[in-house]
N, C-alpha and C. Protein backbone atom coordinates (compact mmCIF):
# COMPACT_ATOMS: atom_id res chain seq x y z
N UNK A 1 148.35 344.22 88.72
CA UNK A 1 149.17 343.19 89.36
C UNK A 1 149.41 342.09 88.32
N UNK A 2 150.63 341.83 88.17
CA UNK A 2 151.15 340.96 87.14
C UNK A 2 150.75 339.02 87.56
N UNK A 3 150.68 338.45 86.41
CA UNK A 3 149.68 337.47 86.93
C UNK A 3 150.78 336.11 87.88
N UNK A 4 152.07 336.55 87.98
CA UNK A 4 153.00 336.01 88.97
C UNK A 4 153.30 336.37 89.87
N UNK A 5 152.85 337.38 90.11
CA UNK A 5 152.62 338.24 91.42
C UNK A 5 151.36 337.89 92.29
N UNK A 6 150.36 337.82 91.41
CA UNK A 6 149.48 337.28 91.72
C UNK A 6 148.91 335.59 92.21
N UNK A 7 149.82 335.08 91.69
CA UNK A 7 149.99 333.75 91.69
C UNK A 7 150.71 333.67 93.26
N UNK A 8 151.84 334.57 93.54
CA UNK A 8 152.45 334.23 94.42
C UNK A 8 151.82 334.89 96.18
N UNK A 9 150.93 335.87 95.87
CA UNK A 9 150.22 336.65 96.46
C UNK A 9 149.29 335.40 97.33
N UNK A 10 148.78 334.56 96.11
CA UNK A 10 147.18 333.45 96.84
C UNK A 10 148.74 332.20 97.37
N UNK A 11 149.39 332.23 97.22
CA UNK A 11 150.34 331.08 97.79
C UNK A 11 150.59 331.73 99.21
N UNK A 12 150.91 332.74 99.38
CA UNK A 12 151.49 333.56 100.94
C UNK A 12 150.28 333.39 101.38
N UNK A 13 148.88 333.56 100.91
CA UNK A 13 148.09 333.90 101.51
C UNK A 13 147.31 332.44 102.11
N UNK A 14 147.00 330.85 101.51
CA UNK A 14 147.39 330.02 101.79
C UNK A 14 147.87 329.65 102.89
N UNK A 15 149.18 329.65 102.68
CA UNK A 15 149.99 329.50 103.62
C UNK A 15 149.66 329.80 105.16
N UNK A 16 149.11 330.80 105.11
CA UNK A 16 148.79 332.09 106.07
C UNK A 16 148.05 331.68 106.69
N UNK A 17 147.26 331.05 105.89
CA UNK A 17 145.51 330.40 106.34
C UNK A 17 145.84 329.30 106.79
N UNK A 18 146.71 328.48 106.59
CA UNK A 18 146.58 327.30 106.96
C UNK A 18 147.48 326.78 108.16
N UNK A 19 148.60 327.86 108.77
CA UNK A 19 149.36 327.76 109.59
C UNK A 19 148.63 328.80 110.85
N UNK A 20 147.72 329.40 110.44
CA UNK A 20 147.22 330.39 111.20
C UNK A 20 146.37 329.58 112.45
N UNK A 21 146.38 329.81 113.57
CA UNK A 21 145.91 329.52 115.04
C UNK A 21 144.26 330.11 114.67
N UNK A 22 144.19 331.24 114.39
CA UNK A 22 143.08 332.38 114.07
C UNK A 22 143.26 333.12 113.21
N UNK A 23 142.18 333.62 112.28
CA UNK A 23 142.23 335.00 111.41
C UNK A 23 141.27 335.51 111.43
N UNK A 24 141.25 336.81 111.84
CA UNK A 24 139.80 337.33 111.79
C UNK A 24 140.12 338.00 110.53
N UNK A 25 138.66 338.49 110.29
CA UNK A 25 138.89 339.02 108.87
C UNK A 25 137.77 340.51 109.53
N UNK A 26 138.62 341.54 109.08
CA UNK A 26 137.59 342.95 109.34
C UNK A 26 137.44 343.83 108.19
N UNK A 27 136.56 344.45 107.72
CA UNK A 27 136.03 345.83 106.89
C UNK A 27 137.02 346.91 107.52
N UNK A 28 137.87 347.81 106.60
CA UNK A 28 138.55 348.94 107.02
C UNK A 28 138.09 349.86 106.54
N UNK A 29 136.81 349.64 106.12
CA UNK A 29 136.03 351.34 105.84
C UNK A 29 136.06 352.55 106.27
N UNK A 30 136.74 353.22 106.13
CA UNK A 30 136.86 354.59 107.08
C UNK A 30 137.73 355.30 107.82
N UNK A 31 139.19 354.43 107.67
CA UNK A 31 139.86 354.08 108.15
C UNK A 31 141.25 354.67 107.79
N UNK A 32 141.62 356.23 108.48
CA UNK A 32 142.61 357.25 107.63
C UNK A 32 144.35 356.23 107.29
N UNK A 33 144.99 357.13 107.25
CA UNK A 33 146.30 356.47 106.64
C UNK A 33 147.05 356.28 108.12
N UNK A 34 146.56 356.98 109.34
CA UNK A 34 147.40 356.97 110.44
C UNK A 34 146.81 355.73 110.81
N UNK A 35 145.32 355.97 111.40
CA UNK A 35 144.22 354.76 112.02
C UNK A 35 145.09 353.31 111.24
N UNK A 36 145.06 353.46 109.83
CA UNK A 36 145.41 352.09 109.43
C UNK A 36 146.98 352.04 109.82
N UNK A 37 147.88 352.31 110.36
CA UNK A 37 149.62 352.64 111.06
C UNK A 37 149.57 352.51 112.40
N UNK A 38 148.40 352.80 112.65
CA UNK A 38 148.53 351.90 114.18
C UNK A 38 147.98 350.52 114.05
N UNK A 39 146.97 350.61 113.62
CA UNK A 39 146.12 348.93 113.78
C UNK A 39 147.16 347.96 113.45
N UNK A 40 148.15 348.74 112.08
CA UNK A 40 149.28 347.00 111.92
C UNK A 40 150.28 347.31 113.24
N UNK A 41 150.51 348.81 113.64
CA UNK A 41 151.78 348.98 115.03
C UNK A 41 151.30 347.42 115.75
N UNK A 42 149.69 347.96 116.49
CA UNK A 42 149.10 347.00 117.42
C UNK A 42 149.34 345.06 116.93
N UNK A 43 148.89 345.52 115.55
CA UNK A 43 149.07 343.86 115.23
C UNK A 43 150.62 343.04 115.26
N UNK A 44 151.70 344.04 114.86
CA UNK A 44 152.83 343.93 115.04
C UNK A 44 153.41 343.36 116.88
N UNK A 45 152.78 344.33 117.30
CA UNK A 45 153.05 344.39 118.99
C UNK A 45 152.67 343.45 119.76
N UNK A 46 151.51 343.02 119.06
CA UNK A 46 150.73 341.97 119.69
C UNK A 46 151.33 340.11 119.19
N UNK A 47 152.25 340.06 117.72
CA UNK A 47 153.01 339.30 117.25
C UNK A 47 151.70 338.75 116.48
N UNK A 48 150.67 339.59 115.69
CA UNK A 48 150.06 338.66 114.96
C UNK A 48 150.59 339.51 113.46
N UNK A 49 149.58 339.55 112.20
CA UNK A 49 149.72 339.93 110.39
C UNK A 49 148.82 340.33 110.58
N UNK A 50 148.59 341.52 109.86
CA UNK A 50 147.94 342.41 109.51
C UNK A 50 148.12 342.33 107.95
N UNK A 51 146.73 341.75 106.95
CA UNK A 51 147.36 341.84 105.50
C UNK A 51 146.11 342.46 104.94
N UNK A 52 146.28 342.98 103.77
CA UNK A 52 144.87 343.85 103.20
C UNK A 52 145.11 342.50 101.74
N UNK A 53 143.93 342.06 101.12
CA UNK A 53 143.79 341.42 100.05
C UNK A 53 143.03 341.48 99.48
N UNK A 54 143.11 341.29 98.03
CA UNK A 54 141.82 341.53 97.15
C UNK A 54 141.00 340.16 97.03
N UNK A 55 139.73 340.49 97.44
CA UNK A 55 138.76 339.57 97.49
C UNK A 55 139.00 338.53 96.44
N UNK A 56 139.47 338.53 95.04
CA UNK A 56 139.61 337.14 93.93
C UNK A 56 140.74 336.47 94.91
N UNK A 57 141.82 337.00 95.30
CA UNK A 57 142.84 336.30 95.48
C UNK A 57 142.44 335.35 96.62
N UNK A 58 142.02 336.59 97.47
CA UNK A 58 141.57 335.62 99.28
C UNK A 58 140.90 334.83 98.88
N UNK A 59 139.41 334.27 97.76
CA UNK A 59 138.87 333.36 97.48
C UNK A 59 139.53 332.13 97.26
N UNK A 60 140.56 332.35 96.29
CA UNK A 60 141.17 331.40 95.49
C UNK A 60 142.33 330.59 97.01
N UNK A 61 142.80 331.70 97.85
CA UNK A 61 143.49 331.33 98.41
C UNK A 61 142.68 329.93 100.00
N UNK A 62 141.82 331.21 100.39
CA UNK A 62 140.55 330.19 100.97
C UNK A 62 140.36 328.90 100.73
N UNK A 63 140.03 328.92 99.23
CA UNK A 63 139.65 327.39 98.65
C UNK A 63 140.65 326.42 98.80
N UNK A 64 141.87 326.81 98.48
CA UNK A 64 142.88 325.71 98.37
C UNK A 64 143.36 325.46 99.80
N UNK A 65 143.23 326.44 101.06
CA UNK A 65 143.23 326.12 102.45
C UNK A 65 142.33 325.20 102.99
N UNK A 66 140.93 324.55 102.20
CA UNK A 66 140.30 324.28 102.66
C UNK A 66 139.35 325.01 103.27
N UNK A 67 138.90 326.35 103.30
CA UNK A 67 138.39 326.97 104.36
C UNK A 67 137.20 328.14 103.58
N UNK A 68 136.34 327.02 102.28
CA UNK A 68 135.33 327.72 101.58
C UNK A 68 134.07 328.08 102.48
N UNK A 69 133.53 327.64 103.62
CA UNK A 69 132.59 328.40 104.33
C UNK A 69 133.28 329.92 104.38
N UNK A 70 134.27 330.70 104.41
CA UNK A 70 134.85 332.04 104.70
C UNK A 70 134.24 332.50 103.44
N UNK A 71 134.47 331.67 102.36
CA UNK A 71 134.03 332.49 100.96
C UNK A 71 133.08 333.57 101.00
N UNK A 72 131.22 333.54 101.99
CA UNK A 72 130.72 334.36 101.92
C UNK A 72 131.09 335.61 102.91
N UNK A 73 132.06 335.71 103.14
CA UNK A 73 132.37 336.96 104.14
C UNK A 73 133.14 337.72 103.33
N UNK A 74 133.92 337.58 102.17
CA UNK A 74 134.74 337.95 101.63
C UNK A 74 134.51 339.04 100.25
N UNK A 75 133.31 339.99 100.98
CA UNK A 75 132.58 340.73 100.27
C UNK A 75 133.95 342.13 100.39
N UNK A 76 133.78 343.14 99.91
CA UNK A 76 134.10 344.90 99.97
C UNK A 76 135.46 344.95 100.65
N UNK A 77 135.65 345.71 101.39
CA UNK A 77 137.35 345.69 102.04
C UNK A 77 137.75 344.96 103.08
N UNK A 78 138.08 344.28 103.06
CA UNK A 78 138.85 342.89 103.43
C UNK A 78 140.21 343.50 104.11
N UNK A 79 140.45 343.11 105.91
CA UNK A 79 142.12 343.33 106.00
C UNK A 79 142.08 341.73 106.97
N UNK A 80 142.59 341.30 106.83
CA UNK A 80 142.87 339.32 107.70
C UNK A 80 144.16 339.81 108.82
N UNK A 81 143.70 339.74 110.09
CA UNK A 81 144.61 339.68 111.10
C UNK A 81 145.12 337.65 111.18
N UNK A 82 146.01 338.01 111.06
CA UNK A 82 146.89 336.31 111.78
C UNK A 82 147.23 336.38 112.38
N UNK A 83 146.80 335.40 113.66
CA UNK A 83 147.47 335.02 114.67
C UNK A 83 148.12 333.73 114.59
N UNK A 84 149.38 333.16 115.30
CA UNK A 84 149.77 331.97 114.86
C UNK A 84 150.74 331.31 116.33
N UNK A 85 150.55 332.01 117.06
CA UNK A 85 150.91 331.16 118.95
C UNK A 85 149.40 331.19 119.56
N UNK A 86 148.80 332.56 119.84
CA UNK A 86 148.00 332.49 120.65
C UNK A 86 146.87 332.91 120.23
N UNK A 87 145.75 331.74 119.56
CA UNK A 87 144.53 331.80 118.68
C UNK A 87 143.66 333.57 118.99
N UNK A 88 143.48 333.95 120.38
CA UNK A 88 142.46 334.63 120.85
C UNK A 88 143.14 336.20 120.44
N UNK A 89 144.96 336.37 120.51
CA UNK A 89 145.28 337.35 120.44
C UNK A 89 144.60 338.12 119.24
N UNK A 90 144.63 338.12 117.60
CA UNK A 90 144.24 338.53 116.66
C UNK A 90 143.02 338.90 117.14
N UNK A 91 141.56 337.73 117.74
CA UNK A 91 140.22 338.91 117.89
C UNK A 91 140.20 339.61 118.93
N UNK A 92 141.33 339.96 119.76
CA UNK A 92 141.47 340.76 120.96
C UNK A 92 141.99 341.94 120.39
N UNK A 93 142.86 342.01 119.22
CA UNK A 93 143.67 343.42 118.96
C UNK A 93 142.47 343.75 118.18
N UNK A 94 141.90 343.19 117.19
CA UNK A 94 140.94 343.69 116.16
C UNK A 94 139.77 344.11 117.15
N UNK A 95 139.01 343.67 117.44
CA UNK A 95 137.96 344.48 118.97
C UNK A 95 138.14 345.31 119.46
N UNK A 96 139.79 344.88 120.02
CA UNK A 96 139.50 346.74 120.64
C UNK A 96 139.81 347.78 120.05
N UNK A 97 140.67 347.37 118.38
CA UNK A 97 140.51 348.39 118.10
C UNK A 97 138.98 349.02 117.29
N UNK A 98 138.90 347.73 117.29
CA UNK A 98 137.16 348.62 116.52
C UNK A 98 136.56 349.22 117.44
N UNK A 99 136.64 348.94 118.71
CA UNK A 99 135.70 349.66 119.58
C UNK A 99 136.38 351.18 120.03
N UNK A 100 137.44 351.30 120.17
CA UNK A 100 138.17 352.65 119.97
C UNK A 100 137.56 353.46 118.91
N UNK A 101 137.68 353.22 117.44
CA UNK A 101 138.15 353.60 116.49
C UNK A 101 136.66 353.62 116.09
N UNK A 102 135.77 352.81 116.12
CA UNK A 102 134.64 353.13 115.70
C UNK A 102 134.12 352.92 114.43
N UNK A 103 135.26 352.52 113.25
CA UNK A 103 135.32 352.29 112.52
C UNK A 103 135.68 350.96 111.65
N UNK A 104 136.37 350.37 112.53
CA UNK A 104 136.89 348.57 112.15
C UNK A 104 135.65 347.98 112.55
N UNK A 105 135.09 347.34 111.42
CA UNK A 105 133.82 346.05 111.41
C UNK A 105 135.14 344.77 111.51
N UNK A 106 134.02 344.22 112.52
CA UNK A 106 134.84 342.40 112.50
C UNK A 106 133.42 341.51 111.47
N UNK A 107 134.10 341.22 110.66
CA UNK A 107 133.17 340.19 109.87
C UNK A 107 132.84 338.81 110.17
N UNK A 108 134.49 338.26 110.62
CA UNK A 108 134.30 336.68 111.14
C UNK A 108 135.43 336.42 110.95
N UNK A 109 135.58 334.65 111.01
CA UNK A 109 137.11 334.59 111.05
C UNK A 109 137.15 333.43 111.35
N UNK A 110 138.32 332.40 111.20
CA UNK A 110 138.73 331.27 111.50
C UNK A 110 139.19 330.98 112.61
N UNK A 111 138.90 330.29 113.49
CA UNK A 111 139.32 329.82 115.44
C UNK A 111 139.64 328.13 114.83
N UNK A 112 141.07 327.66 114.88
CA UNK A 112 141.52 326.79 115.02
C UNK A 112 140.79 325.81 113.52
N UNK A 113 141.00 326.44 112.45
CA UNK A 113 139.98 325.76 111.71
C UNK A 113 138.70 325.89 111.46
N UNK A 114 137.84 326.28 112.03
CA UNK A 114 136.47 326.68 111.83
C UNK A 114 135.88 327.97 111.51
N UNK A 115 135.67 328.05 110.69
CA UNK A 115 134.87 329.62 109.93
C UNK A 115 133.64 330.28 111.20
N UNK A 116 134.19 330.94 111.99
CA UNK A 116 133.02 331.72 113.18
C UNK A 116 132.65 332.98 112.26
N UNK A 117 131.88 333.71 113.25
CA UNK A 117 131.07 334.60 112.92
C UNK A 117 131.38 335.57 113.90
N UNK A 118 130.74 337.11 113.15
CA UNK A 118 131.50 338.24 114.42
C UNK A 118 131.36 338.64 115.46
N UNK A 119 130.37 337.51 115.96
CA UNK A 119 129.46 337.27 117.30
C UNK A 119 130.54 336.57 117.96
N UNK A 120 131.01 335.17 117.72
CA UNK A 120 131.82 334.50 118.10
C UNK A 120 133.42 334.90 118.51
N UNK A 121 133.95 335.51 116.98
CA UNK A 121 135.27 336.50 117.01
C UNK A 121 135.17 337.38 118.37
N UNK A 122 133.84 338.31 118.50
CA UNK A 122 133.91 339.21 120.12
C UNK A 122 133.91 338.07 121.45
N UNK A 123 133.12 337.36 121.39
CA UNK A 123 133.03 336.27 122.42
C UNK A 123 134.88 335.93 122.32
N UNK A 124 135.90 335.34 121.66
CA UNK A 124 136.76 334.72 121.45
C UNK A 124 137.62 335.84 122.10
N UNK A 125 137.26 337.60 121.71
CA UNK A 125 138.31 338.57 122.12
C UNK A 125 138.04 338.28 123.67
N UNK A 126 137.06 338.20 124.55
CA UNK A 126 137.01 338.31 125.86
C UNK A 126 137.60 337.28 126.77
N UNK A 127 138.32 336.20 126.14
CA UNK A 127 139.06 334.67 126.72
C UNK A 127 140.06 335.39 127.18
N UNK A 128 140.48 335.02 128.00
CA UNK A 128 142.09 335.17 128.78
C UNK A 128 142.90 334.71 128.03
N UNK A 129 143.82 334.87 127.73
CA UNK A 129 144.89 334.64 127.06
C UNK A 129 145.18 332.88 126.95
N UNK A 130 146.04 332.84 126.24
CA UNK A 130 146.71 331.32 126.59
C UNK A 130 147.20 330.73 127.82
N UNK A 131 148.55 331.78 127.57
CA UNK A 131 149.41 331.47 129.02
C UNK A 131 148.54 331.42 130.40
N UNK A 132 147.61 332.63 130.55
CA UNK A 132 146.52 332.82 131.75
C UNK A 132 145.55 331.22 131.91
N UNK A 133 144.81 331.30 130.50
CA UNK A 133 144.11 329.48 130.60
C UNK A 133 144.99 328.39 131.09
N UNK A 134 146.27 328.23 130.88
CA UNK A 134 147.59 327.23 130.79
C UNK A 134 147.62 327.31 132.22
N UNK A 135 147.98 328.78 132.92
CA UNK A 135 148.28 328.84 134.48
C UNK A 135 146.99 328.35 134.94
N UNK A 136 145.64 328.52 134.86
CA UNK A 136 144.59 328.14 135.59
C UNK A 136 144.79 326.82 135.44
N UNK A 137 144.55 326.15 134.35
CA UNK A 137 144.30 324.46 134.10
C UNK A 137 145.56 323.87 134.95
N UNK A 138 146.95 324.69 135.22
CA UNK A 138 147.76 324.00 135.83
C UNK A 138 147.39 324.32 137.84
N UNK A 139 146.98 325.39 137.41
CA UNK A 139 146.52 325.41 139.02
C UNK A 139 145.47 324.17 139.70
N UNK A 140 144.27 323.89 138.54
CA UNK A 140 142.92 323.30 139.20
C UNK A 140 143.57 322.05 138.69
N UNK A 141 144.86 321.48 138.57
CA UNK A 141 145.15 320.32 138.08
C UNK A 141 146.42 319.80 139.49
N UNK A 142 146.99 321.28 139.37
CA UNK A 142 148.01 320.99 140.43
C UNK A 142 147.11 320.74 141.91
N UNK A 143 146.08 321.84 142.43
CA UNK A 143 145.54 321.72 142.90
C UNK A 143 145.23 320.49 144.31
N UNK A 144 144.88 319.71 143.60
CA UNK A 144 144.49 318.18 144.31
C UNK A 144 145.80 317.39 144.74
N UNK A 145 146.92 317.67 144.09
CA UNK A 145 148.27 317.09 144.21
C UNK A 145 149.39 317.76 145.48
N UNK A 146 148.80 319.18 145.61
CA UNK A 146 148.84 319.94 146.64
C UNK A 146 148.90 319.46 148.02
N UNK A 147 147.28 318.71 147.92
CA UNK A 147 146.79 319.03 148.74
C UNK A 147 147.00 317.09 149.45
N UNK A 148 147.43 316.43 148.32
CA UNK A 148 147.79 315.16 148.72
C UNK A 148 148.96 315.39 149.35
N UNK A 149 149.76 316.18 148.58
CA UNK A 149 151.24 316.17 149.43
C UNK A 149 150.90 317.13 150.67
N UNK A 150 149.84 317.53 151.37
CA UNK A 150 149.72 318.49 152.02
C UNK A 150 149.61 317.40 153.16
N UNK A 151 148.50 316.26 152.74
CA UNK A 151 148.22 315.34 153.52
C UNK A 151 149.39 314.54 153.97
N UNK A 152 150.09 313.83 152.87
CA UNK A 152 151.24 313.47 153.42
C UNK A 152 151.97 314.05 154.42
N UNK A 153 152.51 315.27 154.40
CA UNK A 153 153.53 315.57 154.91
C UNK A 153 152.82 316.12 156.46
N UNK A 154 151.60 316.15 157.07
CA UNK A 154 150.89 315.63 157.89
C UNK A 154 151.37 314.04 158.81
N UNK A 155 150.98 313.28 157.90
CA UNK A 155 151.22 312.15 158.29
C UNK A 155 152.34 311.79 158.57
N UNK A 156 153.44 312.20 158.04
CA UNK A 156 154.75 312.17 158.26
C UNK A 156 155.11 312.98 159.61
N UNK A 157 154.25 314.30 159.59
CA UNK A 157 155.20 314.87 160.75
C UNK A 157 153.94 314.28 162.18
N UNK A 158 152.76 312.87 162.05
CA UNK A 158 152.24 312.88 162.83
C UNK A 158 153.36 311.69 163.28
N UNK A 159 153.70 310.74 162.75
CA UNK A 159 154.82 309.62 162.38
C UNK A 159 155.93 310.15 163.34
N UNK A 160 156.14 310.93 163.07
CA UNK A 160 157.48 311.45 163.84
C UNK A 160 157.31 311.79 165.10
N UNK A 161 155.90 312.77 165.80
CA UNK A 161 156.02 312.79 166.59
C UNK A 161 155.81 311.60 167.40
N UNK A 162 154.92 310.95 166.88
CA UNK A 162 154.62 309.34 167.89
C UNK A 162 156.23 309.16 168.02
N UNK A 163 156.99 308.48 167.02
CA UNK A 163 158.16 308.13 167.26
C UNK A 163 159.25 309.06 168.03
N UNK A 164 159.10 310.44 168.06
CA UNK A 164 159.56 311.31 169.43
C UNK A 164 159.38 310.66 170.68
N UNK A 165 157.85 310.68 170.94
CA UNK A 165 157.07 309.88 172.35
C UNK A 165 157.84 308.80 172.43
N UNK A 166 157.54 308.42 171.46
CA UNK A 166 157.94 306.50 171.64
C UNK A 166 159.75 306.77 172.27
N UNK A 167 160.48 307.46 172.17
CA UNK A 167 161.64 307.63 172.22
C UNK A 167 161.91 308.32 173.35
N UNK A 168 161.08 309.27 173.97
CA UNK A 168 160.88 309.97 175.09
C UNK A 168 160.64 308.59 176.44
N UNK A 169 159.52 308.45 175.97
CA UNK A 169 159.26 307.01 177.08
C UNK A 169 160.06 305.81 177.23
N UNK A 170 160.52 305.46 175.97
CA UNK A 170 161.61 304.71 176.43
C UNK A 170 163.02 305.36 177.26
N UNK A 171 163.44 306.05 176.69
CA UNK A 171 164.40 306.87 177.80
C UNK A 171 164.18 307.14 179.01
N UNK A 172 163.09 307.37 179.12
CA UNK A 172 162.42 307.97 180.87
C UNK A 172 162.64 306.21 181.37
N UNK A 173 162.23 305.11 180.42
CA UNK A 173 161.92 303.92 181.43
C UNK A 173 163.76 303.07 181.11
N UNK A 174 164.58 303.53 180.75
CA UNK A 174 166.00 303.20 180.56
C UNK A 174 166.35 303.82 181.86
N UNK A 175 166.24 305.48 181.78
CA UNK A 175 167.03 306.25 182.77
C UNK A 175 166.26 305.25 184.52
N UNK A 176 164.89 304.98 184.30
CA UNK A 176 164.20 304.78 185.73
C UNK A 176 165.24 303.30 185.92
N UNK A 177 165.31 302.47 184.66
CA UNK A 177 165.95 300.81 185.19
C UNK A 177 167.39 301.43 185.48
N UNK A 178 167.95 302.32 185.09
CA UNK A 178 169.46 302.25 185.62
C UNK A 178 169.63 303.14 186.57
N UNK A 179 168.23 303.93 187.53
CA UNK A 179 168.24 304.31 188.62
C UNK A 179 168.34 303.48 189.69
N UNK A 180 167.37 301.94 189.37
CA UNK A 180 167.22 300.72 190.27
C UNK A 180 168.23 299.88 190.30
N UNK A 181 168.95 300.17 188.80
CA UNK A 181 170.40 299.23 189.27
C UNK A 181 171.62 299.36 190.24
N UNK A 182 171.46 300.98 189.84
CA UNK A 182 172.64 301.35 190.70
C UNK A 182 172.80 301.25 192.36
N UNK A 183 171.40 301.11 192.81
CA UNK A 183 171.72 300.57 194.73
C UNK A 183 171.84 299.25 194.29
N UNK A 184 171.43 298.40 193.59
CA UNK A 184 172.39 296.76 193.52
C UNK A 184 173.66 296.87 192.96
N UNK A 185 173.67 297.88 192.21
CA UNK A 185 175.23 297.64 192.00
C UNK A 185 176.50 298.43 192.67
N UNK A 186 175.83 299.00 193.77
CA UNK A 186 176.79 299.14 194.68
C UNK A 186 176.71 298.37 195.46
N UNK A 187 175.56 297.94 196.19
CA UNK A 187 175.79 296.89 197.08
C UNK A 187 176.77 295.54 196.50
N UNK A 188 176.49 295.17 195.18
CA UNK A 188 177.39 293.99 194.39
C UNK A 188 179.04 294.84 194.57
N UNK A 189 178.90 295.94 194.48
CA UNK A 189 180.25 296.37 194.40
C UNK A 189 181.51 296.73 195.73
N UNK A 190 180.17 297.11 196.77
CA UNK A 190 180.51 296.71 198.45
C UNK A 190 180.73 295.27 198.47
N UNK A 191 180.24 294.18 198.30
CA UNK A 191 180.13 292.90 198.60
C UNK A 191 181.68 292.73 197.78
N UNK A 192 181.62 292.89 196.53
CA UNK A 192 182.99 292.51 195.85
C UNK A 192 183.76 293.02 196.44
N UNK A 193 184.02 294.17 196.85
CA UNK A 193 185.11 295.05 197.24
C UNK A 193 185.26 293.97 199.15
N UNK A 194 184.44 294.23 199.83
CA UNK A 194 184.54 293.28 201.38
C UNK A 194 185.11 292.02 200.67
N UNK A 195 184.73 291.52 199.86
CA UNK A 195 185.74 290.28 199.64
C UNK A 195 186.93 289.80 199.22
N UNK A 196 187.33 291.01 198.57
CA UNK A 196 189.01 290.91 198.57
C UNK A 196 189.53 291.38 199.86
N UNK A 197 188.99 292.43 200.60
CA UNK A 197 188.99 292.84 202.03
C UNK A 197 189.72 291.77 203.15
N UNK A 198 191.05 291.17 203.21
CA UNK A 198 191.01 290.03 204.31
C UNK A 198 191.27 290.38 205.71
């Protein structure tokens, strides 16, 4: 590898690291020419990078990311999944495929900045997704707001019915006063009427 190739190789790779949500980093020991054609299909499918690098470069590239605790993981065959929307996706495709395949080691990996371990990376594959966390936190948030407007609109339809009643009873006691008017106001209207009467 020519040494501008190389140069430009730890710059992508950089880059990679430092825009990256997550990277796990796994051992592809064992790992035929198909096995490795699906794992990038999956990484593709899943919208994360799948990159194979040679340990000088990933060092060099590491360092200038900031992200020298990774340095000691960066032993024998090296492939770095990136994820870069949804941190958890990358140790979710790499897990299961190691656990399929039998053959992908997870070494460790970066979660939002921090160099984990391949204890952590499996713990990280078993999170629900983003969008799934996003819908819960909006549920147990919406939740209470629910249940205020639940209350309200209670109160409103208790509001209304009083003011039904209230509207019922007054009518019943309108219709009863202009039941009592009407024998005085025929008699006023006999009396008027006898008095033009000559």
């Amino acid at each position: 590898m020519a040494r501008v190739e190389k140069e430009r190789t730890v710059e992508e790779l950089t880059e990679m690291f430092k825009k990256a949500q997550a990277v796990v980093l796994s051992d592809f020991t064992g790992l035929n020419v198909e096995e490795m054609a699906e794992l990038r299909r999956r990484c593709r499918d899943s919208s994360v990078v799948y990159r194979v690098a040679k340990n000088t470069l990933a060092r060099f590239a590491a360092s200038k990311a900031d992200l020298e605790p990774l340095l000691p993981y960066l032993t024998g065959p090296n492939g770095f999944t990136f994820g870069y929307d949804d941190p958890a996706v990358p140790a979710k495709v790499i897990n299961d495929f190691a656990k399929e395949s039998g053959k992908l080691t997870i070494k460790g990996g970066v979660f939002q900045g921090e160099v984990i371990g391949p204890d952590q990376v499996k713990r990280i594959a078993t999170l629900p997704g983003k969008d799934v966390l996003l819908s819960q936190l909006l549920m147990q948030v919406g939740a209470p707001i629910s249940r205020f407007a639940e209350v309200l609109r209670s109160v409103l339809r208790e509001f209304l019915y009083v003011l039904t009643q209230i509207g019922e009873v007054k009518g019943a006691e309108q219709r009863e006063g202009e039941a009592e008017k009407k024998p005085e106001e025929k008699k006023s209207e006999e009396l008027e009427q006898g008095k033009e009467q000559p």
